[in-house]
N, C-alpha and C. Protein backbone atom coordinates (compact mmCIF):
# COMPACT_ATOMS: atom_id res chain seq x y z
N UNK A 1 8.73 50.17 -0.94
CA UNK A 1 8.25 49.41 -2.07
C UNK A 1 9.22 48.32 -2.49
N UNK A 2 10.51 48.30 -2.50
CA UNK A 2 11.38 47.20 -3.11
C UNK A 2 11.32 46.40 -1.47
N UNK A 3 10.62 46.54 -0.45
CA UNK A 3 10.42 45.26 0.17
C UNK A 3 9.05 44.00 -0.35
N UNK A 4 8.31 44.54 -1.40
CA UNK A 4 7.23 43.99 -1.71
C UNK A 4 8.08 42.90 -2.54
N UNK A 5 8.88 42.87 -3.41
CA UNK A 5 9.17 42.32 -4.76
C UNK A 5 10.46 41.14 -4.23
N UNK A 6 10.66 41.85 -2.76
CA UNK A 6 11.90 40.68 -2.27
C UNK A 6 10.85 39.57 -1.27
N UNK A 7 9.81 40.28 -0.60
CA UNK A 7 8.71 39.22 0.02
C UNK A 7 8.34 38.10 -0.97
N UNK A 8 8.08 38.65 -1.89
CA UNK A 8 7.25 37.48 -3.02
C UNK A 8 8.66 36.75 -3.79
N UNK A 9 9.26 37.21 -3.38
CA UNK A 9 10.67 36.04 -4.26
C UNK A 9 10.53 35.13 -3.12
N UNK A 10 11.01 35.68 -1.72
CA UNK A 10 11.11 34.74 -0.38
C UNK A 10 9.81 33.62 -0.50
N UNK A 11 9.15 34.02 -0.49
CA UNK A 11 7.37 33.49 -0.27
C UNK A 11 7.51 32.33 -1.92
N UNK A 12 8.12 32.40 -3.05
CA UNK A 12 7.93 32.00 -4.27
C UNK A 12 9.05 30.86 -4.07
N UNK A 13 10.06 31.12 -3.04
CA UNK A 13 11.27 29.97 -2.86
C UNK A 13 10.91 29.17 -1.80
N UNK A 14 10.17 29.61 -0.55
CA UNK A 14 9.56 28.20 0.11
C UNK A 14 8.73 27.88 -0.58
N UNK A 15 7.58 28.33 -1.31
CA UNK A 15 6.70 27.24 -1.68
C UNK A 15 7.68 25.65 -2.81
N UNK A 16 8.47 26.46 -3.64
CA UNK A 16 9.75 25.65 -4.18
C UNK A 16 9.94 24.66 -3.48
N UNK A 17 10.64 25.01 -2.29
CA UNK A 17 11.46 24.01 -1.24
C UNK A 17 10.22 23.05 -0.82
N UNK A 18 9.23 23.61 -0.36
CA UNK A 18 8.34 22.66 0.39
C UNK A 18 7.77 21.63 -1.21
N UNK A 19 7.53 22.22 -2.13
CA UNK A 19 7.19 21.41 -2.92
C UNK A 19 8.28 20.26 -3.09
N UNK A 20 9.47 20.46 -3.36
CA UNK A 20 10.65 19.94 -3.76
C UNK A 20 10.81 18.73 -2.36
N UNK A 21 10.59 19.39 -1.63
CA UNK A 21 10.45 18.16 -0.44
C UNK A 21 9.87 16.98 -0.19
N UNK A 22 8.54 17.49 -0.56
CA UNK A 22 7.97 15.90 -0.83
C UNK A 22 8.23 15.02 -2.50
N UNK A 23 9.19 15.33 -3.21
CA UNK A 23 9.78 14.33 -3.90
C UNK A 23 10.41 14.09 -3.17
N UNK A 24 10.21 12.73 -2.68
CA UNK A 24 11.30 11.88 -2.07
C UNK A 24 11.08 10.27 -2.52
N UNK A 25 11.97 9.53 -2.99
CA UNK A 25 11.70 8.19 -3.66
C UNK A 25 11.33 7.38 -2.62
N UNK A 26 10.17 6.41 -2.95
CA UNK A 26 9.84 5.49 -2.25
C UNK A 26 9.11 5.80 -0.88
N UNK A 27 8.32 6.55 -0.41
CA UNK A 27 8.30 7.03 0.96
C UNK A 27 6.85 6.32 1.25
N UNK A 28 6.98 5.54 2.15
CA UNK A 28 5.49 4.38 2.69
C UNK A 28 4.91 5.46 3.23
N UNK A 29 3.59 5.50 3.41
CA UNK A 29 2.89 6.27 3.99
C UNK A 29 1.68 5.40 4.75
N UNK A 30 2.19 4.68 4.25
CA UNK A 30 1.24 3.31 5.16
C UNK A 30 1.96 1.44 4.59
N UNK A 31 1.26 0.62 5.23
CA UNK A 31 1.66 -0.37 4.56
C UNK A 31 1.21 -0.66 3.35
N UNK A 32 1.71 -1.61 2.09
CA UNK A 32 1.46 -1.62 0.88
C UNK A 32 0.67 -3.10 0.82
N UNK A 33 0.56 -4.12 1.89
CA UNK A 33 -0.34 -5.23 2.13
C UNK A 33 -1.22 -5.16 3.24
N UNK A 34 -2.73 -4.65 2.20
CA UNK A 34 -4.02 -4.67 3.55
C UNK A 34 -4.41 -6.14 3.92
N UNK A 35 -4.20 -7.19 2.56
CA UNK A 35 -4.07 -8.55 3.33
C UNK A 35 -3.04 -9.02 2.97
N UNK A 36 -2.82 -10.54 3.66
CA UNK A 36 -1.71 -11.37 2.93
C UNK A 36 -2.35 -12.64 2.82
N UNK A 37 -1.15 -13.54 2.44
CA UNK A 37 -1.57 -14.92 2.01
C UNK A 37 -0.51 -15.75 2.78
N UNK A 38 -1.50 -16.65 3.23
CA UNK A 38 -0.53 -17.64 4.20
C UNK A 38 0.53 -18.60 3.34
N UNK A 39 0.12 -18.92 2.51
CA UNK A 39 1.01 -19.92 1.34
C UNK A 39 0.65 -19.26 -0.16
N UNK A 40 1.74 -19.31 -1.09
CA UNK A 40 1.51 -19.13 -2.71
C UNK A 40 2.51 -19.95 -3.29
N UNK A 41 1.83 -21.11 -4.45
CA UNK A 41 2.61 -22.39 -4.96
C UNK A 41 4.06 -21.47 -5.35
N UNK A 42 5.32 -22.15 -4.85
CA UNK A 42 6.54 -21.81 -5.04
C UNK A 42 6.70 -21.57 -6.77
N UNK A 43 6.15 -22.99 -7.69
CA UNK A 43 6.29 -22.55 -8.91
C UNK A 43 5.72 -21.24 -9.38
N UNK A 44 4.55 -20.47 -9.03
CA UNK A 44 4.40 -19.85 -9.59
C UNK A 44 5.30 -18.60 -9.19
N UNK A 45 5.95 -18.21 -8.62
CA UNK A 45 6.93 -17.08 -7.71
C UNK A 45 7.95 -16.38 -8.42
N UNK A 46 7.74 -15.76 -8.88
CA UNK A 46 9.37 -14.88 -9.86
C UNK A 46 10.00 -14.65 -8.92
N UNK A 47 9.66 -13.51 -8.40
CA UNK A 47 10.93 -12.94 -7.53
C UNK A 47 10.14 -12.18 -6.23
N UNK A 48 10.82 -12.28 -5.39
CA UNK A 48 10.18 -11.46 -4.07
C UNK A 48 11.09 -10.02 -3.50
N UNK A 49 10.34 -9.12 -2.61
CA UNK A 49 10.60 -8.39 -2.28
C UNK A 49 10.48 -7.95 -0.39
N UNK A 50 11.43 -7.94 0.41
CA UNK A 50 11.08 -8.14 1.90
C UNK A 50 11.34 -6.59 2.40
N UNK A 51 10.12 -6.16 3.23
CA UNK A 51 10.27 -4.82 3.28
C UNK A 51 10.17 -4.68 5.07
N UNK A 52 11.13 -4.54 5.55
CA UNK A 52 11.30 -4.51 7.14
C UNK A 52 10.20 -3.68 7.44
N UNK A 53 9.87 -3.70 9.06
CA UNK A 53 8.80 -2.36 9.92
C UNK A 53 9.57 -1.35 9.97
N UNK A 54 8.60 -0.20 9.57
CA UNK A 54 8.92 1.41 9.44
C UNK A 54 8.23 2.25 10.15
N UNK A 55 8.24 2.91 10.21
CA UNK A 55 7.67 4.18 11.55
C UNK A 55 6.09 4.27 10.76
N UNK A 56 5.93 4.13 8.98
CA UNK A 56 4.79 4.54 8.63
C UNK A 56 3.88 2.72 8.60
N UNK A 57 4.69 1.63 8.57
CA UNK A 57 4.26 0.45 8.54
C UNK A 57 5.15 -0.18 10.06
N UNK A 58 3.87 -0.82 10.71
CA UNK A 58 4.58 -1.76 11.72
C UNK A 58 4.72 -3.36 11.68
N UNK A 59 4.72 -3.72 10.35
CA UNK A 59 4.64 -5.06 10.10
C UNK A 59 5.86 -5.19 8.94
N UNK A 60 6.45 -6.56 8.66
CA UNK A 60 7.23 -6.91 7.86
C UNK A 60 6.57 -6.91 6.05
N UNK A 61 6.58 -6.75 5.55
CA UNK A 61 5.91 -7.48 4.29
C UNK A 61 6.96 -7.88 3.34
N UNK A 62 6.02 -8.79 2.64
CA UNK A 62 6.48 -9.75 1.70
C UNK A 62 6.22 -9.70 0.35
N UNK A 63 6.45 -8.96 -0.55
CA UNK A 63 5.29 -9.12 -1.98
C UNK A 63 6.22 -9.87 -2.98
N UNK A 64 5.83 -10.96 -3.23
CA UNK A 64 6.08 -11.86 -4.29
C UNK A 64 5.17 -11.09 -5.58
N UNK A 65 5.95 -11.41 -6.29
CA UNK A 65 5.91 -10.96 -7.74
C UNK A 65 5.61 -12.58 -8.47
N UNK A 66 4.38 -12.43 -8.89
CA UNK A 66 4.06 -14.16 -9.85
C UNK A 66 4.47 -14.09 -11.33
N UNK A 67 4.96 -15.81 -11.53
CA UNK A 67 5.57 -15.66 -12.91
C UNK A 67 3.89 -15.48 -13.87
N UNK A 68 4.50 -14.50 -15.12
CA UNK A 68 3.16 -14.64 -16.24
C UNK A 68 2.68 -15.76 -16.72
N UNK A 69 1.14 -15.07 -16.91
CA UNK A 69 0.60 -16.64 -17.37
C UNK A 69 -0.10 -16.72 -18.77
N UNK A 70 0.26 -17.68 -19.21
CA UNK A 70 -0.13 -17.59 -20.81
C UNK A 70 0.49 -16.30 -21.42
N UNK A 71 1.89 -16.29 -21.92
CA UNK A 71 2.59 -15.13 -22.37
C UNK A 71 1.90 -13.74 -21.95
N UNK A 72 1.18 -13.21 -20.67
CA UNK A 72 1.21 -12.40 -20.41
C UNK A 72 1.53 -11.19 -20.09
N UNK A 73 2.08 -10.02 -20.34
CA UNK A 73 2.59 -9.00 -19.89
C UNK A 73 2.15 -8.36 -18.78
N UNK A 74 1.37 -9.21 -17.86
CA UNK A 74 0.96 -8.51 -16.69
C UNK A 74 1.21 -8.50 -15.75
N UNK A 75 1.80 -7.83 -14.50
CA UNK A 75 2.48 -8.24 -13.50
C UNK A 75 1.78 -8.37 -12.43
N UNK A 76 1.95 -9.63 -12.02
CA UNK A 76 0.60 -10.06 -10.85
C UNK A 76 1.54 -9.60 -9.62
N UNK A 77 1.26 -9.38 -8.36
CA UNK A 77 1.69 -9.29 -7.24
C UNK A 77 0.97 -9.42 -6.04
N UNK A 78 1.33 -10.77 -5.02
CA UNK A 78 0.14 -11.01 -3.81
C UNK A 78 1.50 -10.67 -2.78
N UNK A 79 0.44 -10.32 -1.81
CA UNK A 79 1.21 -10.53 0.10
C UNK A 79 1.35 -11.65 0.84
N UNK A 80 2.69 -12.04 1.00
CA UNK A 80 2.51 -13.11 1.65
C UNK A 80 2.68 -13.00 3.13
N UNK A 81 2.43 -13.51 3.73
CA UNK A 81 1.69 -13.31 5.76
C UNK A 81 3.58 -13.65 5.90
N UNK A 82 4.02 -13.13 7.02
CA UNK A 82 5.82 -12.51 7.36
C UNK A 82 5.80 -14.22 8.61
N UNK A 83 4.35 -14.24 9.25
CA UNK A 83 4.70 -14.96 10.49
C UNK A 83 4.10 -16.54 9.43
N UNK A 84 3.93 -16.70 8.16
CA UNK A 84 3.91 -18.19 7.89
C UNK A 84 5.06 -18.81 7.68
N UNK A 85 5.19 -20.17 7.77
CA UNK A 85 5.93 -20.87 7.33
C UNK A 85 6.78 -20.41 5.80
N UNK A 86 6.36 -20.17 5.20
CA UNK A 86 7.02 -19.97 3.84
C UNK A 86 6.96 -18.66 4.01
N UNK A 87 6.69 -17.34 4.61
CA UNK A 87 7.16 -16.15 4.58
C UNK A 87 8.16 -16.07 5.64
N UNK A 88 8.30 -16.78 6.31
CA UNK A 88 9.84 -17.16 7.53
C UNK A 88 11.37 -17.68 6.62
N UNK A 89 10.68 -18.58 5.91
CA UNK A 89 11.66 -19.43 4.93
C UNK A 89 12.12 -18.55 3.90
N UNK A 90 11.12 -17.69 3.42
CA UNK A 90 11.98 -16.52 2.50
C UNK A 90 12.66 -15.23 3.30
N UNK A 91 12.11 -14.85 3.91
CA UNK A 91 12.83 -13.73 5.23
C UNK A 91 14.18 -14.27 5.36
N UNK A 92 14.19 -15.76 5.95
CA UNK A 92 15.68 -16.56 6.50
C UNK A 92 16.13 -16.32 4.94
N UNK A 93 15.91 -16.72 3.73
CA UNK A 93 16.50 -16.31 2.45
C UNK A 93 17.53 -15.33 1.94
N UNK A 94 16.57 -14.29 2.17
CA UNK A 94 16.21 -13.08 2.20
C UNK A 94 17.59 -12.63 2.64
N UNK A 95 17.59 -12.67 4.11
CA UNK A 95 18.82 -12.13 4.92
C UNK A 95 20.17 -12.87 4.60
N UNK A 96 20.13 -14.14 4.04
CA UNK A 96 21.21 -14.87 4.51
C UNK A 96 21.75 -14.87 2.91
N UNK A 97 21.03 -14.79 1.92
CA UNK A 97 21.79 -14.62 0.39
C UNK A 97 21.57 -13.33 -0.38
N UNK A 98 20.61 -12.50 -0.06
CA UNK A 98 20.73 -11.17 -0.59
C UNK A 98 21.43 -10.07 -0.31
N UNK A 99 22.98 -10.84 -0.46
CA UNK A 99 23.88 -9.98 -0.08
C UNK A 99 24.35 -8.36 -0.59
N UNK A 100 23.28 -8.24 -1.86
CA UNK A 100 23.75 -6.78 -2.51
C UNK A 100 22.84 -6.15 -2.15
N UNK A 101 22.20 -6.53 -1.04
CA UNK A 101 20.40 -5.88 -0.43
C UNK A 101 20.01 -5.21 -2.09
N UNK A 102 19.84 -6.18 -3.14
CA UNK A 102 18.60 -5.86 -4.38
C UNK A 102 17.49 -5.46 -3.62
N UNK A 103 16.37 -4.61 -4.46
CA UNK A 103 15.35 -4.45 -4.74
C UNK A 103 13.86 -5.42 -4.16
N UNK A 104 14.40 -6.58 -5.36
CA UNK A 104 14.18 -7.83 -5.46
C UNK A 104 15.25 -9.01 -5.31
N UNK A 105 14.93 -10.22 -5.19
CA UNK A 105 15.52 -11.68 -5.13
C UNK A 105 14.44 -12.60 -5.83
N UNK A 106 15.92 -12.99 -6.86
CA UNK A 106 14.91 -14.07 -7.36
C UNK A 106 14.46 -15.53 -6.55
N UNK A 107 13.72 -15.94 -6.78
CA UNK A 107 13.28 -17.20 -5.80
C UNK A 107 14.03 -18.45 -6.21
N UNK A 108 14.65 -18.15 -7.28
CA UNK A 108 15.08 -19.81 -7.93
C UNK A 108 16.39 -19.63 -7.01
N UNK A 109 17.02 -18.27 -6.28
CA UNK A 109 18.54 -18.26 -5.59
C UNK A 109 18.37 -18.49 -4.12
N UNK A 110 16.66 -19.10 -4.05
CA UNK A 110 17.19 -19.86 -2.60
C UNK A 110 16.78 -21.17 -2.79
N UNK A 111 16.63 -21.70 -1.62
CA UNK A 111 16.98 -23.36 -1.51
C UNK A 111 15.97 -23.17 -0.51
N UNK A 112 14.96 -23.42 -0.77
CA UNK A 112 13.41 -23.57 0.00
C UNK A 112 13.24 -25.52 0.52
N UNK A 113 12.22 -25.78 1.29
CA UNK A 113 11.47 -26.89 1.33
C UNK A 113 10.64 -27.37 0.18
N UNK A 114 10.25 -28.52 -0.16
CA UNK A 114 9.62 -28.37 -1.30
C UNK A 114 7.62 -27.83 -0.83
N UNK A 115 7.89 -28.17 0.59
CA UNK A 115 6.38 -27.15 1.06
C UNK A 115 6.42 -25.91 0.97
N UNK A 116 7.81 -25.13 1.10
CA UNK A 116 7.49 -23.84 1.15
C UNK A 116 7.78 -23.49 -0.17
């Protein structure tokens, strides 16, 4: 009988662990852009975010974060396409001044084309 009461502790600590396992921060489970956008006007651009290929995503993405409009509190966010012109120009950005690998980068800390 005192093997019954040590089974259900065992049995009560994996379910623990396995639960406890899938908290894990940030974990893609797919990609987070089903489309993108070949160009988005530079003025409107807060800050961007460049997310390399991962075992659960095989593509680069890009999600720009747009500045608010009309004192808005809402946070807009589009995909921008990795192989356009202006998602190349922020990538080259990207790598070459986001030296504290942030989160985000703001867009005003690179030095774009005035097309891209």
């Amino acid at each position: 009988m005192a093997f019954l009461p040590k089974a259900l502790l065992l049995l009560l600590l994996a379910v623990v662990c396995i639960q406890l396992s899938g908290v894990q921060a940030e974990i893609r489970v797919r990609c987070w852009c089903p489309e993108t956008k070949k160009y988005v006007r530079k003025e409107t651009i807060e800050e961007f975010s460049v997310f390399n290929k991962t075992s659960q995503c095989d593509s680069v993405e890009i999600i720009l974060t747009l500045k608010p409009v009309n004192n808005s509190s809402e946070v807009t966010q589009r995909c921008l396409n990795p192989n356009s012109a202006q998602g190349k120009n922020l990538q080259t950005c990207w790598k070459s001044r986001n030296t504290n690998n942030t989160a985000t980068f703001k867009i005003s800390n690179c030095l774009l084309p005035q097309s891209a």
